[in-house]
C-alpha atoms as a PDB file:
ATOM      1  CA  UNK A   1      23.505  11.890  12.368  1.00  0.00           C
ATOM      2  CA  UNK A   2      26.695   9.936  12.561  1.00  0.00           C
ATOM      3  CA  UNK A   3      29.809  12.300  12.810  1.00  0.00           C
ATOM      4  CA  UNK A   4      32.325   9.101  12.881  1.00  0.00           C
ATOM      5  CA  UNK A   5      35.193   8.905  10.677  1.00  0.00           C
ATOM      6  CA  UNK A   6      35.004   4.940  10.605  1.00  0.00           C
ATOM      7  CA  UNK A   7      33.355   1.629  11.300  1.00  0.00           C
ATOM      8  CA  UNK A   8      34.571   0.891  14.588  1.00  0.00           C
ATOM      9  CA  UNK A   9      31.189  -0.595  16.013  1.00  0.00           C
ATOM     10  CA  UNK A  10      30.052  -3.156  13.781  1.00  0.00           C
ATOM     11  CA  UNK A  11      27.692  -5.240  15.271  1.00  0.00           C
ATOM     12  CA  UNK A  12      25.447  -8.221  14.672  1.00  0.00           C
ATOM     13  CA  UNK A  13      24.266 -11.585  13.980  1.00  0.00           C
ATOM     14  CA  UNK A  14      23.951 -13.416  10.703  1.00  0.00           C
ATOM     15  CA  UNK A  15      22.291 -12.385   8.575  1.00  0.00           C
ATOM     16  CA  UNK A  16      22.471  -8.806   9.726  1.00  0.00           C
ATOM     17  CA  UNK A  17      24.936  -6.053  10.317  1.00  0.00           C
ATOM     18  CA  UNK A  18      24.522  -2.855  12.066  1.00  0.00           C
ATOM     19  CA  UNK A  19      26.789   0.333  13.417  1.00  0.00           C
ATOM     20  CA  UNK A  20      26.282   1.297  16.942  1.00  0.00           C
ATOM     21  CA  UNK A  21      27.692   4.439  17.631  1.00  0.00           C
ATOM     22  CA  UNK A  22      26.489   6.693  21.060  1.00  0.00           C
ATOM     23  CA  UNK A  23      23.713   4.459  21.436  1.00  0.00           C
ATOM     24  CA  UNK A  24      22.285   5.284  17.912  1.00  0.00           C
ATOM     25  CA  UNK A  25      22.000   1.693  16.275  1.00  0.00           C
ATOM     26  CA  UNK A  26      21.392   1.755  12.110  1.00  0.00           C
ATOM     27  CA  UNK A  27      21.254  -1.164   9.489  1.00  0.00           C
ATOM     28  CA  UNK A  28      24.231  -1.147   7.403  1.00  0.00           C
ATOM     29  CA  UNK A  29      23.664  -4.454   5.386  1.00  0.00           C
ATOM     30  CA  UNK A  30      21.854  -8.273   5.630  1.00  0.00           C
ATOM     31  CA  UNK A  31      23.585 -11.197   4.025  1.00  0.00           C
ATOM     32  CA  UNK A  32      20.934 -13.629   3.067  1.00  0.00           C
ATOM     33  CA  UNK A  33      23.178 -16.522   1.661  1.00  0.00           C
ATOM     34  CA  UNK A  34      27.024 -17.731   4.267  1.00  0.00           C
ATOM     35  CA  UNK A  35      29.000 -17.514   0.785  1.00  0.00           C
ATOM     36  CA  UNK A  36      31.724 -15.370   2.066  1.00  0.00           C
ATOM     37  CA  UNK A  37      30.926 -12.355   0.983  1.00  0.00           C
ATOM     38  CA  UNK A  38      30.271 -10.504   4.458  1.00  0.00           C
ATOM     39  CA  UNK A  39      33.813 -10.061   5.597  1.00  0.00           C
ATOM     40  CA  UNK A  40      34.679  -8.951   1.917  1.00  0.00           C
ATOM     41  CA  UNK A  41      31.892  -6.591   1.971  1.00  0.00           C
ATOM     42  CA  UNK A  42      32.814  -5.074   5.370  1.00  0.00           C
ATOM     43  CA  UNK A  43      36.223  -4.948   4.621  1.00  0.00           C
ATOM     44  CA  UNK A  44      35.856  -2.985   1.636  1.00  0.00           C
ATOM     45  CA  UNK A  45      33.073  -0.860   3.240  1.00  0.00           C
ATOM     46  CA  UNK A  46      35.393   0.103   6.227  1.00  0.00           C
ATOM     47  CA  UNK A  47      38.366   0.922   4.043  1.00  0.00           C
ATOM     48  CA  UNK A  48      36.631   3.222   1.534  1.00  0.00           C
ATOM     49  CA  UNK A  49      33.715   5.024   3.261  1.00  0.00           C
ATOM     50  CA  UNK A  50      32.806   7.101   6.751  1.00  0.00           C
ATOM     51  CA  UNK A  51      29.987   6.566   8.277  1.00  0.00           C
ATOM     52  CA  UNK A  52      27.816   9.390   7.010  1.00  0.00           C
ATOM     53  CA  UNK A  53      28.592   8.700   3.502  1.00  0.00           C
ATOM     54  CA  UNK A  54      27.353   5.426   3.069  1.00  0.00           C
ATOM     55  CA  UNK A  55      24.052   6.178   5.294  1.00  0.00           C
ATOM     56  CA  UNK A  56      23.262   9.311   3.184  1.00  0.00           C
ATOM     57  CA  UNK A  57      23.808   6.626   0.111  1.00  0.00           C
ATOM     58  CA  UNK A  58      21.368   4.480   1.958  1.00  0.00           C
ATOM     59  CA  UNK A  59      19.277   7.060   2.901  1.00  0.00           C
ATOM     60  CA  UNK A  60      18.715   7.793  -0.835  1.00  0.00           C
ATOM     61  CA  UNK A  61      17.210   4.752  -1.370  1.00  0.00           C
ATOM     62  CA  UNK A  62      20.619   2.750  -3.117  1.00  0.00           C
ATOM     63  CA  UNK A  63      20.657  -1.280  -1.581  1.00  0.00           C
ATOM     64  CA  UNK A  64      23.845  -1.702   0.573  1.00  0.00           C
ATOM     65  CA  UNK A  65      25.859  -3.326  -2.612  1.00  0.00           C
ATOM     66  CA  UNK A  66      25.135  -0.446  -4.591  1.00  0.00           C
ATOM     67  CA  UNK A  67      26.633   1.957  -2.544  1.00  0.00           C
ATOM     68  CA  UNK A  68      30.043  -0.523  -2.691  1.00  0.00           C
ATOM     69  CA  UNK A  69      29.703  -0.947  -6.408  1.00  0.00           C
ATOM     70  CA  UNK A  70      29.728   2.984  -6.862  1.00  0.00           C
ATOM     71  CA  UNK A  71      33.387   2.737  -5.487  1.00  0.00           C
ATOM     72  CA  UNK A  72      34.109  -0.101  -7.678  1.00  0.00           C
ATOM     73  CA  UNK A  73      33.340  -3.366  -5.008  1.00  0.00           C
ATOM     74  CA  UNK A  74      33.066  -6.410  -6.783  1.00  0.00           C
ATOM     75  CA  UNK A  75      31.969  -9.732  -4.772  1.00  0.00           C
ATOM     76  CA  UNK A  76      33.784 -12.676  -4.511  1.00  0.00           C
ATOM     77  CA  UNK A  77      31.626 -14.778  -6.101  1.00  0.00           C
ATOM     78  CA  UNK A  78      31.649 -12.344  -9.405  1.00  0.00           C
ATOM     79  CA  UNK A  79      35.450 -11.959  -8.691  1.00  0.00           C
ATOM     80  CA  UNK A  80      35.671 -15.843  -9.101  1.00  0.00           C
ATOM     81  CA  UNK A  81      33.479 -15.886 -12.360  1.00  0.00           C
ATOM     82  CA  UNK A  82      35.495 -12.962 -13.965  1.00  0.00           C
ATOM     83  CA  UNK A  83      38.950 -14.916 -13.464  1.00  0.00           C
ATOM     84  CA  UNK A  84      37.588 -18.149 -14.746  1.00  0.00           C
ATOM     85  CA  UNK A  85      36.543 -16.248 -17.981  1.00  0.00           C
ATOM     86  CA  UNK A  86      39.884 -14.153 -18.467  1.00  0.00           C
ATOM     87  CA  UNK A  87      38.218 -10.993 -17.341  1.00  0.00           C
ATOM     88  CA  UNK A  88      39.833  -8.623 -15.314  1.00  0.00           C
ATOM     89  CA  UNK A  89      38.253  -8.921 -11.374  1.00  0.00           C
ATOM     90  CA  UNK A  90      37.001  -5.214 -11.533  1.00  0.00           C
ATOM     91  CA  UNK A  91      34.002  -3.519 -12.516  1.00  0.00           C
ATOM     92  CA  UNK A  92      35.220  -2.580 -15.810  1.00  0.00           C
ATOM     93  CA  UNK A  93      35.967  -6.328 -16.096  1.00  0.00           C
ATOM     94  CA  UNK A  94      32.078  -7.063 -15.226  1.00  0.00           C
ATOM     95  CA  UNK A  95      30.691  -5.030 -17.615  1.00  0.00           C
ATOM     96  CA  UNK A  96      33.225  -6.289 -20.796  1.00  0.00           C
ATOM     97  CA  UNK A  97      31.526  -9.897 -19.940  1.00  0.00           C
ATOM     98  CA  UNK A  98      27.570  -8.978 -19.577  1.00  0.00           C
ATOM     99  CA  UNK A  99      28.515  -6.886 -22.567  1.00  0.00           C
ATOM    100  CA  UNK A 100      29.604 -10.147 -24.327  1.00  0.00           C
ATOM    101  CA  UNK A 101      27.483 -12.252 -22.917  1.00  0.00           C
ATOM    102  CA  UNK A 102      24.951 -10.035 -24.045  1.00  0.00           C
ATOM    103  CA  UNK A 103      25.739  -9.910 -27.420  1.00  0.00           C
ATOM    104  CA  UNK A 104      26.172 -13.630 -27.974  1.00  0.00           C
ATOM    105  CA  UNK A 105      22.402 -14.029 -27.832  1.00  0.00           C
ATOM    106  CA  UNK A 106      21.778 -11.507 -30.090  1.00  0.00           C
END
């Protein structure tokens, strides 16, 4: 089990990322697609979780952007969309446009 309080020892090539920590190595995310969203992604990822909170998250069974979206992480590429429709670049602001997206087909 990882006891560190951060992600020091990110490691990898495209498209993967892993955490090396006393010779333990574990999977912390792949980015199929070079859009820009890795260093957004790891940058929210160090700033708001340990270690052993996101594995455990992994652990039970959430993909890698779920974990970040429980915390409120929004990519860029949804970040983009949201501002070009007026919507606030949050979560909140994600769900208000499915919702009216949504409900324009109905």
């Amino acid at each position: 089990m990882f006891v560190a309080a951060n992600f020091e020892n990110l490691t990898g090539r495209d498209p993967y990322v892993f955490y090396n920590h006393e010779g333990e190595r574990k999977f912390v995310a792949r980015f199929k697609h070079r859009t820009g969203g890795k260093a957004d992604f790891l940058r929210f990822l160090r700033k708001n979780f340990t270690p052993a909170e996101y594995f455990s998250k992994l652990e039970q069974g959430l993909p890698p952007l779920k974990v970040l979206e429980e915390k409120g992480y929004v990519s860029p590429i949804v970040k983009k969309v949201l501002k070009m429709r007026g919507y606030p670049q949050t979560q909140a602001g994600f769900a208000a446009m499915l919702a009216d997206e949504t409900g324009k087909d109905n």
